[in-house]
N, C-alpha and C. Protein backbone atom coordinates (compact mmCIF):
# COMPACT_ATOMS: atom_id res chain seq x y z
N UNK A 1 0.85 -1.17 0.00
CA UNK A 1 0.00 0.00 0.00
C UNK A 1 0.89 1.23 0.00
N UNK A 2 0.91 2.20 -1.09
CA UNK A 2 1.35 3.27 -0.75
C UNK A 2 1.06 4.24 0.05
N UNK A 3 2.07 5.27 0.77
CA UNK A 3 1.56 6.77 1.43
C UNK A 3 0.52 7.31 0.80
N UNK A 4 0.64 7.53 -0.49
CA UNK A 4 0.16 8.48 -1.31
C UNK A 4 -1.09 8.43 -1.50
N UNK A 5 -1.73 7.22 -1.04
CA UNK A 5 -3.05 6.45 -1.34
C UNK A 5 -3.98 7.78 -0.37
N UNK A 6 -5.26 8.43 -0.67
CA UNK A 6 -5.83 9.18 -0.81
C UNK A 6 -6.90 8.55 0.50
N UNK A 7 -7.41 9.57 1.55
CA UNK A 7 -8.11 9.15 2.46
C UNK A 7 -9.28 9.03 2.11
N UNK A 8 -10.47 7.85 2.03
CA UNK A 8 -11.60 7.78 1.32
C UNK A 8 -11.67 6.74 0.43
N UNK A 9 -10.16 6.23 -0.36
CA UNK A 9 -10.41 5.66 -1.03
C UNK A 9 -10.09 4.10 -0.79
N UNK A 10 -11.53 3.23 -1.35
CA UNK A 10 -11.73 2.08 -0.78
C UNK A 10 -10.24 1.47 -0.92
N UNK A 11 -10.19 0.73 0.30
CA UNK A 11 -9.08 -0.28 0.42
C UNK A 11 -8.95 -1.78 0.13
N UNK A 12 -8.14 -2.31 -0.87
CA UNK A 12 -8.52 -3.39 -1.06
C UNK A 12 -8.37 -4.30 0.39
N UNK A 13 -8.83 -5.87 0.11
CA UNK A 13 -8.50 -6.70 0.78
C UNK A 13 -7.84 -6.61 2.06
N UNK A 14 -7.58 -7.09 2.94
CA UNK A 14 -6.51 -7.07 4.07
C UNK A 14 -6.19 -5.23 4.15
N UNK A 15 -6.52 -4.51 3.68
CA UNK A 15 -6.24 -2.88 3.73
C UNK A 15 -4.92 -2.99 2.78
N UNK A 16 -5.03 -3.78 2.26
CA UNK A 16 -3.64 -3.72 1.21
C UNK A 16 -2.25 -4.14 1.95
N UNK A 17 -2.25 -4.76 3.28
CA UNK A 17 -1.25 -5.23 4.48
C UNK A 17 -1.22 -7.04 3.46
N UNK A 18 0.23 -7.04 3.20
CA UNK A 18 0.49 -8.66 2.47
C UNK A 18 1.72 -8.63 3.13
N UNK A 19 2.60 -9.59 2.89
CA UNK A 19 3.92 -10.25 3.59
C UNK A 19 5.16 -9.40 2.83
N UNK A 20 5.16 -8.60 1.59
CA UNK A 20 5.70 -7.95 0.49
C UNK A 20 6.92 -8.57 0.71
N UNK A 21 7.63 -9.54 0.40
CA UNK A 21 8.91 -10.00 -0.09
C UNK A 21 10.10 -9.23 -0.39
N UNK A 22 9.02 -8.79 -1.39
CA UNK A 22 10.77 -8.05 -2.00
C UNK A 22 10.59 -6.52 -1.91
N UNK A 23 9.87 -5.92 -0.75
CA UNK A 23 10.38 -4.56 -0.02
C UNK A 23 11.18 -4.21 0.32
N UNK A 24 11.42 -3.04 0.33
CA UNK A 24 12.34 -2.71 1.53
C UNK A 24 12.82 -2.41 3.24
N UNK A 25 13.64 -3.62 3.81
CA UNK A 25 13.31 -3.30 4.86
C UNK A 25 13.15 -2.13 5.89
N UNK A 26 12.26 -2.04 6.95
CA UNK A 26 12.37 -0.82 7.65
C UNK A 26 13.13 -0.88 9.50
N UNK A 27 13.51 0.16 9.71
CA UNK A 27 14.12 -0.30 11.35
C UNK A 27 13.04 -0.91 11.92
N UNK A 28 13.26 -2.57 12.52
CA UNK A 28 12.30 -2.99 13.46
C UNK A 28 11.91 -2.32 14.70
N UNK A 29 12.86 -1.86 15.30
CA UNK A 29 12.48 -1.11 16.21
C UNK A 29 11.68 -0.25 16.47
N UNK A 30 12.17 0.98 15.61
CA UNK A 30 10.87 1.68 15.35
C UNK A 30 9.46 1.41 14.51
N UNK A 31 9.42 0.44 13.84
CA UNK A 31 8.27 -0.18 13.69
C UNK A 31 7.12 -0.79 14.78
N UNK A 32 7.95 -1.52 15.43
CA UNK A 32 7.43 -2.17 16.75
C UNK A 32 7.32 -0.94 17.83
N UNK A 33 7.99 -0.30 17.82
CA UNK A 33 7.75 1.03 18.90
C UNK A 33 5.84 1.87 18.30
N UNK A 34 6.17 1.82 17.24
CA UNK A 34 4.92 2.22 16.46
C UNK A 34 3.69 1.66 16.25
N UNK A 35 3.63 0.29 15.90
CA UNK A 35 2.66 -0.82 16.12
C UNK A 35 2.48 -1.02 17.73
N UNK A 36 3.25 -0.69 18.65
CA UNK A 36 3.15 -0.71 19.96
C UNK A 36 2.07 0.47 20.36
N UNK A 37 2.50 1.30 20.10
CA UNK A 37 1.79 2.22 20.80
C UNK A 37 0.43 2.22 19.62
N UNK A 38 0.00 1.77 18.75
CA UNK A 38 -1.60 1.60 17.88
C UNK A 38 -1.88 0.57 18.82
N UNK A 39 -1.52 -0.28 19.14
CA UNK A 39 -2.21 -1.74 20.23
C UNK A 39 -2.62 -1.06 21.63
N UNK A 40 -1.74 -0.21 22.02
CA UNK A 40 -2.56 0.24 23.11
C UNK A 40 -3.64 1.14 22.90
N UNK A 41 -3.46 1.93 22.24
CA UNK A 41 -5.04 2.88 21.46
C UNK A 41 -5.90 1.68 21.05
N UNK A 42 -5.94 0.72 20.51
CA UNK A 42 -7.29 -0.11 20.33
C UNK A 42 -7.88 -0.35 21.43
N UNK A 43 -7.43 -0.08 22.95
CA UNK A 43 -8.29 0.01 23.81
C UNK A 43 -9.42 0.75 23.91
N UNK A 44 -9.12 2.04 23.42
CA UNK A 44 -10.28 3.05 23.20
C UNK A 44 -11.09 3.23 21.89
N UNK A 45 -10.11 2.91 20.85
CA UNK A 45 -10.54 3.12 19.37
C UNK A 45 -10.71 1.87 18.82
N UNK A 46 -11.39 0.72 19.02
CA UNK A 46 -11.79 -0.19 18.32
C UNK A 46 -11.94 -0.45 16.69
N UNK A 47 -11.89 0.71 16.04
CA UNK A 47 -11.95 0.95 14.52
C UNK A 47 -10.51 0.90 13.78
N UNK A 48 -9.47 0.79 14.48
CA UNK A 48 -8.11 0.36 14.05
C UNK A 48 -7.68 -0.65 14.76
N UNK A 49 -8.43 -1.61 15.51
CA UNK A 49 -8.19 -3.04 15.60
C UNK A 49 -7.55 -3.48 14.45
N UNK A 50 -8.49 -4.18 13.37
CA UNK A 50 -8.33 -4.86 12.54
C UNK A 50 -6.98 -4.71 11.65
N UNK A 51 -6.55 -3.80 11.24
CA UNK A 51 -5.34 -3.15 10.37
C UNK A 51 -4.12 -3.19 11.46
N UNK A 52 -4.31 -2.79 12.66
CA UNK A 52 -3.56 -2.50 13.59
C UNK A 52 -2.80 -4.39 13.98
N UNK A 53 -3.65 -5.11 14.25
CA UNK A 53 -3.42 -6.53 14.42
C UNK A 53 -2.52 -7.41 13.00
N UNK A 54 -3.32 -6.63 11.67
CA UNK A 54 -2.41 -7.42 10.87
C UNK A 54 -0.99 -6.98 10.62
N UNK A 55 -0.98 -5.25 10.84
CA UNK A 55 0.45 -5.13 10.88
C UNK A 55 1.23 -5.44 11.82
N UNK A 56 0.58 -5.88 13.12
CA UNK A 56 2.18 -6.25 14.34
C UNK A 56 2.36 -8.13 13.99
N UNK A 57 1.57 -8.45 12.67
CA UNK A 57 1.93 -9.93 12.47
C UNK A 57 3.42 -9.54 11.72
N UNK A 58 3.98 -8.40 11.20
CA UNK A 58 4.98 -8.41 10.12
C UNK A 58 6.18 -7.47 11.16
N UNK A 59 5.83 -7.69 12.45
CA UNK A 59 7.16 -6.88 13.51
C UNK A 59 8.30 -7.30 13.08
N UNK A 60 8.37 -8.77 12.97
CA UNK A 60 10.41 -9.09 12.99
C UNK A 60 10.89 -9.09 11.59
N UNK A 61 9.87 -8.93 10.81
CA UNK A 61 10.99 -8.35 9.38
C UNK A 61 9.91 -7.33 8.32
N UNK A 62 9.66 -6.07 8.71
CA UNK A 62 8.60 -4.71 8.42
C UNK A 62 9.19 -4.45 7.30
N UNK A 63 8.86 -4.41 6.16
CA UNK A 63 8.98 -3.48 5.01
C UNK A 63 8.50 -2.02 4.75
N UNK A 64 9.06 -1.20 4.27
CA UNK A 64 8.38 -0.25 3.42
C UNK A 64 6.83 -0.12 3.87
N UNK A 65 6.07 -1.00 3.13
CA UNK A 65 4.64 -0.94 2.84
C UNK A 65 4.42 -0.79 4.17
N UNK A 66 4.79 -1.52 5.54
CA UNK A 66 4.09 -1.97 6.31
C UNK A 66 4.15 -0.48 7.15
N UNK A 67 5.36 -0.12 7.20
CA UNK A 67 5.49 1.27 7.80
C UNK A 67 4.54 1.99 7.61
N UNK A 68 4.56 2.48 6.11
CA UNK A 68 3.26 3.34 5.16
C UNK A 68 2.46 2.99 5.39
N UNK A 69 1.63 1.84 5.90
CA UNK A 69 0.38 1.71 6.58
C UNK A 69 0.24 2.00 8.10
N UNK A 70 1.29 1.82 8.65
CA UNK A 70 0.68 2.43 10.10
C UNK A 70 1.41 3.82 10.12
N UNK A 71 1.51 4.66 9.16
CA UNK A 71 1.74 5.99 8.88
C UNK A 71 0.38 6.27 8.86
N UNK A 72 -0.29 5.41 7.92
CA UNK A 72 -1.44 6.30 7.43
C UNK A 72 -2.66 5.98 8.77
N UNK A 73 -2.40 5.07 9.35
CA UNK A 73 -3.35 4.68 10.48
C UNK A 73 -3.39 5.68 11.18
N UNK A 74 -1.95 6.28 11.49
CA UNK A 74 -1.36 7.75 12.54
C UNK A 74 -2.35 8.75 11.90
N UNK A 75 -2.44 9.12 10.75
CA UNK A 75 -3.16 10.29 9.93
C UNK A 75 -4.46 10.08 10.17
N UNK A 76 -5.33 9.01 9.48
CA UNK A 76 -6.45 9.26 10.32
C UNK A 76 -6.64 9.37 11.26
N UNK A 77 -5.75 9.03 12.49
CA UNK A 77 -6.16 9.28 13.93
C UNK A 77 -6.58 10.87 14.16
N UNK A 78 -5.16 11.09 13.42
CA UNK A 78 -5.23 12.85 13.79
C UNK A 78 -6.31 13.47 12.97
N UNK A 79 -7.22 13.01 12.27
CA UNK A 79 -7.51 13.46 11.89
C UNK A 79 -9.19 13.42 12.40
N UNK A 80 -9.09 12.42 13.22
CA UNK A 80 -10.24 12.47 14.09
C UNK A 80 -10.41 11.98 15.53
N UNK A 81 -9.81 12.85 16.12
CA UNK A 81 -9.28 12.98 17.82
C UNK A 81 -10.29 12.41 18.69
N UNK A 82 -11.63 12.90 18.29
CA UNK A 82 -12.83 12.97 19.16
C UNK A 82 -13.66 11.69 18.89
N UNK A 83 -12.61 10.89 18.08
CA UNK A 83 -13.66 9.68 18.13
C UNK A 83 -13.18 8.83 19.23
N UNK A 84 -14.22 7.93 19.51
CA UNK A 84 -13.71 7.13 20.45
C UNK A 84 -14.96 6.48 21.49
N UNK A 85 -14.50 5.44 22.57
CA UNK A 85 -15.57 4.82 23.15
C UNK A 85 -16.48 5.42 23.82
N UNK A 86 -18.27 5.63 24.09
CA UNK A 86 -18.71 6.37 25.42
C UNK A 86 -19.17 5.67 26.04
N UNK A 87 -19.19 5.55 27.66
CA UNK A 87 -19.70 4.84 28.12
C UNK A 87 -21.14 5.45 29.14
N UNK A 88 -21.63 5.59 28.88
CA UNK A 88 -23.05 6.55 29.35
C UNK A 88 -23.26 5.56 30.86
N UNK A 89 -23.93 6.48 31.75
CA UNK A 89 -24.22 5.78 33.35
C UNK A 89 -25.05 5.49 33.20
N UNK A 90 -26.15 5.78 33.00
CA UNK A 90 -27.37 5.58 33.37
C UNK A 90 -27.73 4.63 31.46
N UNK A 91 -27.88 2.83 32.08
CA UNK A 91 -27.72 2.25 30.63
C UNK A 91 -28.26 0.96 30.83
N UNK A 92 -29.08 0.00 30.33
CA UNK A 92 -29.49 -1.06 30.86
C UNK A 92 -28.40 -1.90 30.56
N UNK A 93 -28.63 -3.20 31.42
CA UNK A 93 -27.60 -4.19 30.58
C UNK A 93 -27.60 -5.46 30.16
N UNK A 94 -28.58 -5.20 29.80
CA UNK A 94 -28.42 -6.48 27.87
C UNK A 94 -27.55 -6.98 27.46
N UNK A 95 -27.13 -7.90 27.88
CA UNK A 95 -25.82 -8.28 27.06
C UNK A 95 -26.20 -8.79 25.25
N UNK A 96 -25.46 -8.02 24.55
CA UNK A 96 -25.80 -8.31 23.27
C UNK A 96 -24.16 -8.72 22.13
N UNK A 97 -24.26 -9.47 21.31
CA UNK A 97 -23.55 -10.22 21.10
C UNK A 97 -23.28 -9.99 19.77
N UNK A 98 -22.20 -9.83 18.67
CA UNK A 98 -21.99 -10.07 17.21
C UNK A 98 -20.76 -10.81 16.67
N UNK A 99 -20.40 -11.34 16.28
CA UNK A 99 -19.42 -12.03 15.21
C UNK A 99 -19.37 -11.94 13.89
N UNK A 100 -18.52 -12.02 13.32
CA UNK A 100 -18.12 -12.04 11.92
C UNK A 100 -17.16 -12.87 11.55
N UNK A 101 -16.94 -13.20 10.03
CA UNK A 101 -15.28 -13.74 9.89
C UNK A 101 -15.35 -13.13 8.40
N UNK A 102 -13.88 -13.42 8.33
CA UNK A 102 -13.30 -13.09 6.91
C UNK A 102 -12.84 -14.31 6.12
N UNK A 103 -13.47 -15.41 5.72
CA UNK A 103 -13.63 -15.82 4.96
C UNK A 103 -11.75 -16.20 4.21
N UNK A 104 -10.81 -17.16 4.99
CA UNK A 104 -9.79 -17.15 3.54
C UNK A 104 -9.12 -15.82 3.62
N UNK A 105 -9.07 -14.57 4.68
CA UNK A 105 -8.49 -13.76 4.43
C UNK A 105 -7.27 -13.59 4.62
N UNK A 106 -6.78 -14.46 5.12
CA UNK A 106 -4.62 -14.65 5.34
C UNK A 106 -4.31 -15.19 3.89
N UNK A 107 -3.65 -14.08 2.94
CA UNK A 107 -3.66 -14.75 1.82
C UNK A 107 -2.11 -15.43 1.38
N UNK A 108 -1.88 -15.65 2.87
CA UNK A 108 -0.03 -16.50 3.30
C UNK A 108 -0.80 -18.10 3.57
N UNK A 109 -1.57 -18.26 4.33
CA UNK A 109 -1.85 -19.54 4.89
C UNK A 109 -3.34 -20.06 4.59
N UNK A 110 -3.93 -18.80 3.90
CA UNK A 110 -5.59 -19.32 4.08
C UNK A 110 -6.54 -19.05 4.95
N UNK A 111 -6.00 -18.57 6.20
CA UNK A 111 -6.94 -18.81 7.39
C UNK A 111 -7.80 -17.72 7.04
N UNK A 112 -8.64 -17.77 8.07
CA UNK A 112 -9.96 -16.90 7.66
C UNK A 112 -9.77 -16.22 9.28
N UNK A 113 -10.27 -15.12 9.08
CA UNK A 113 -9.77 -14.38 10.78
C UNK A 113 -11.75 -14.05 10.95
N UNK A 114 -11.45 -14.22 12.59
CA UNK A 114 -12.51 -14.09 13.14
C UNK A 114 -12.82 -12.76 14.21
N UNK A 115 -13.92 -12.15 14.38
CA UNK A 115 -14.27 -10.97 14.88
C UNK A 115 -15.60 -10.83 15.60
N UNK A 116 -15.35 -10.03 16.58
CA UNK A 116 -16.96 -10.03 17.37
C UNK A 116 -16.81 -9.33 18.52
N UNK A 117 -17.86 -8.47 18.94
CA UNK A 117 -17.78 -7.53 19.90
C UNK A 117 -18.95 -7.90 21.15
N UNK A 118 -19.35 -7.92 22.13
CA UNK A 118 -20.18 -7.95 23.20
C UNK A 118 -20.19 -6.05 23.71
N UNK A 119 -21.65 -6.16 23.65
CA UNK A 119 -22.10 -5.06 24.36
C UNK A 119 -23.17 -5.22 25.19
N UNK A 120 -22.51 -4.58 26.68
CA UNK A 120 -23.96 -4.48 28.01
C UNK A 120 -24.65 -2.86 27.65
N UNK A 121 -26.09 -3.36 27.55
CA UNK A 121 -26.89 -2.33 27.06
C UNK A 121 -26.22 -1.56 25.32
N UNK A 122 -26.02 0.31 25.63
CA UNK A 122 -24.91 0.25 24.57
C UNK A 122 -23.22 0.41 24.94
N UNK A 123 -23.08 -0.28 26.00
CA UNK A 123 -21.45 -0.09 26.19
C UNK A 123 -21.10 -1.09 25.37
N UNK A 124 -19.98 -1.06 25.08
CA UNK A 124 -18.86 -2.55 24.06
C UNK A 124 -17.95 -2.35 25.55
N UNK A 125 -18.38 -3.91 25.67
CA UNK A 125 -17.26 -4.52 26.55
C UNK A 125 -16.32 -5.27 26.47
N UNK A 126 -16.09 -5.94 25.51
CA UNK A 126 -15.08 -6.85 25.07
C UNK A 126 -15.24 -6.75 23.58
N UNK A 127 -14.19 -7.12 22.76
CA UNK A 127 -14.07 -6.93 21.33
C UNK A 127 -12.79 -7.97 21.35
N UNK A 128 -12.73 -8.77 19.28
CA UNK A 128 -11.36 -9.37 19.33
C UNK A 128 -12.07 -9.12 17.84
N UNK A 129 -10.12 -9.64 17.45
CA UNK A 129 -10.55 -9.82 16.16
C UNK A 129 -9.34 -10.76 15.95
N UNK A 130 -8.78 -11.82 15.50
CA UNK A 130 -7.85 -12.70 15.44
C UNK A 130 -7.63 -13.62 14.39
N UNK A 131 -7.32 -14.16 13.87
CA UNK A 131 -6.72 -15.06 12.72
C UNK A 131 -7.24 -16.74 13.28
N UNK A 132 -8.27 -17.36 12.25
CA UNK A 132 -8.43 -18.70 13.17
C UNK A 132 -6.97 -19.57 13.15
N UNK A 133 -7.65 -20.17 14.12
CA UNK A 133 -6.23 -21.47 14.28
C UNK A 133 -6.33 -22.47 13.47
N UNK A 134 -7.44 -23.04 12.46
CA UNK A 134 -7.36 -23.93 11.49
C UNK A 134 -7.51 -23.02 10.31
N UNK A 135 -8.14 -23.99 9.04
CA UNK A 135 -8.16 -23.52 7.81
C UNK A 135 -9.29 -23.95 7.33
N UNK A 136 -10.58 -23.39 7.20
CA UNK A 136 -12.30 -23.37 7.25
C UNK A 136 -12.36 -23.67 5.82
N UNK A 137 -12.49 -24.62 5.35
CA UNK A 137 -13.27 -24.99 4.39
C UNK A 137 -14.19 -24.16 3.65
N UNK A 138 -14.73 -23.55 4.36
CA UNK A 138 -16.10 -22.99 3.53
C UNK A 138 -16.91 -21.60 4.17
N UNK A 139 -17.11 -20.61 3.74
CA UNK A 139 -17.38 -19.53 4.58
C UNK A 139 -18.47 -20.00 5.48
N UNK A 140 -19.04 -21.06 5.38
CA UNK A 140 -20.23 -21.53 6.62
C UNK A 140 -19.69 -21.97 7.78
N UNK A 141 -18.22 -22.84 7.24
CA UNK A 141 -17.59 -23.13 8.64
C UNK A 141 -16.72 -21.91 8.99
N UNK A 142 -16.17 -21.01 8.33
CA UNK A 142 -15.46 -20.00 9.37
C UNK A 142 -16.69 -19.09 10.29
N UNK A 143 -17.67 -18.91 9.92
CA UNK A 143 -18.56 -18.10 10.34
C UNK A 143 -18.88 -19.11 11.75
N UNK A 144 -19.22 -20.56 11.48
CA UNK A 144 -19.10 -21.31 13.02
C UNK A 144 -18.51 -21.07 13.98
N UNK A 145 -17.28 -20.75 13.21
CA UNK A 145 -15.53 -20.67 14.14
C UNK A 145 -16.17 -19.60 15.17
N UNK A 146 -16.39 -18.44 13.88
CA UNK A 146 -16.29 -17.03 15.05
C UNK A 146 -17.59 -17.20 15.72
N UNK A 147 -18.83 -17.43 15.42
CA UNK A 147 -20.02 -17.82 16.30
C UNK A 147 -19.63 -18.66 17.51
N UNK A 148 -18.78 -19.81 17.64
CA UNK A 148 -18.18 -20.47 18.98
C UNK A 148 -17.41 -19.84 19.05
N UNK A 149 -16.71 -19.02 19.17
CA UNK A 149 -15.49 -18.03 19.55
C UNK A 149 -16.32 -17.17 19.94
N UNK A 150 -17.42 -16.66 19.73
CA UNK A 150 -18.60 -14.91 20.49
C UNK A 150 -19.04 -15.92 21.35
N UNK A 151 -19.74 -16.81 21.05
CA UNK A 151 -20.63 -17.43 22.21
C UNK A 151 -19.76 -17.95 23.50
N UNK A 152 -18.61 -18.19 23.32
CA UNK A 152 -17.48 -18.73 24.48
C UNK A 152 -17.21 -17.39 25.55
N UNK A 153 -17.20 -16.46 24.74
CA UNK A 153 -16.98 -14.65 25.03
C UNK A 153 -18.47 -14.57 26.28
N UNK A 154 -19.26 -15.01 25.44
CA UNK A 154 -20.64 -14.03 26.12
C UNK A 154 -20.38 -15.27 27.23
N UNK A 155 -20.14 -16.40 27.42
CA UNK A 155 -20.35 -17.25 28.30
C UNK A 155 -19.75 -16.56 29.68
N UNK A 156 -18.19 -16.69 29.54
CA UNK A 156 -16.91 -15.91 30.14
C UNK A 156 -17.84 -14.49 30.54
N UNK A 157 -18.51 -13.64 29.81
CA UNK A 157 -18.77 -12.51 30.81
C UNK A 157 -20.14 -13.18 31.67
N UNK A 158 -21.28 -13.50 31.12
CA UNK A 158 -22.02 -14.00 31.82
C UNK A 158 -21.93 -14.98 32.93
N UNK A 159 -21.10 -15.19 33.37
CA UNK A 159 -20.02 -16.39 34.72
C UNK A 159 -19.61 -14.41 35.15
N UNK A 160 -19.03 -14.07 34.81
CA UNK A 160 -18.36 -12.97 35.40
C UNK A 160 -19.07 -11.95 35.94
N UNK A 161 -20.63 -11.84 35.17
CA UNK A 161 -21.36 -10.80 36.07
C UNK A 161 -22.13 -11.91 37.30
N UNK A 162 -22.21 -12.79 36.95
CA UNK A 162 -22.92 -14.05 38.21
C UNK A 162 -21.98 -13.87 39.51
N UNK A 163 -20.43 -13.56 39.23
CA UNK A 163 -19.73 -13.61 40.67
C UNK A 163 -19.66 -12.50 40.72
């Protein structure tokens, strides 16, 4: 993915984040210093999860591209400060549940990555988004994956509001 790539404009696949071979490498350090500090902001900003997770898969050998993408992750941030989680007091609590998967989207191994958020009332209390551990056959079985991967989630908080 280049810098130059224009804010707005759709992103392919994976956000355009691949393994790029024959890049150029970039200082790990400051890569990982950089992907470090986006992992701790997904605490609050849930909307750079996804991009944020596939670039700290490429920490011990970062190219070019990979930099230029969590450059550009930095730019939208700044460019919208005020977004972010609310958690309102006065809120019922419903626990409500979603999943997703991506279907085949590791286009190194196949795997299909899985995603899903829990919210009490409208707070989001837990969120993931992760790479499965097998290789799903068929978008009916990755969508299983992440459906037993949310439902294991809602279990774990529902035990947790009981104690």
């Amino acid at each position: 993915m280049s810098e130059a790539t224009p804010i707005g404009t759709p992103l392919p696949t994976n956000h355009g984040i691949t393994l790029d071979l024959k890049g150029e490498s970039v200082n790990s350090s400051y890569y990982r210093a950089m992907t470090g500090s986006l992992m701790y902001l997904i605490a609050s900003r849930p909307n750079i999860m996804y991009p944020t997770c596939l670039l700290a898969r490429y920490q011990a050998n970062p190219k070019a591209s990979h930099l230029g993408a969590v450059k550009r992750i930095f730019r939208y941030l700044k460019g919208c400060p005020d977004t972010g989680l609310w958690y309102p007091k006065d809120d019922s609590l419903d626990l409500v549940a979603f999943s997703d998967s991506d279907f085949g989207g590791c286009k190194i191994d196949g795997k299909s990555t899985t995603a899903g958020c829990q919210f009490l009332g409208s707070r989001l209390v837990t969120w993931q988004c992760k790479e499965q551990t097998c290789v799903a056959t068929s978008t009916c079985e990755a969508e299983y994956i992440a459906a037993a991967s949310c439902c294991s989630q809602v279990l774990w908080i529902q035990q947790q509001m009981r104690d």
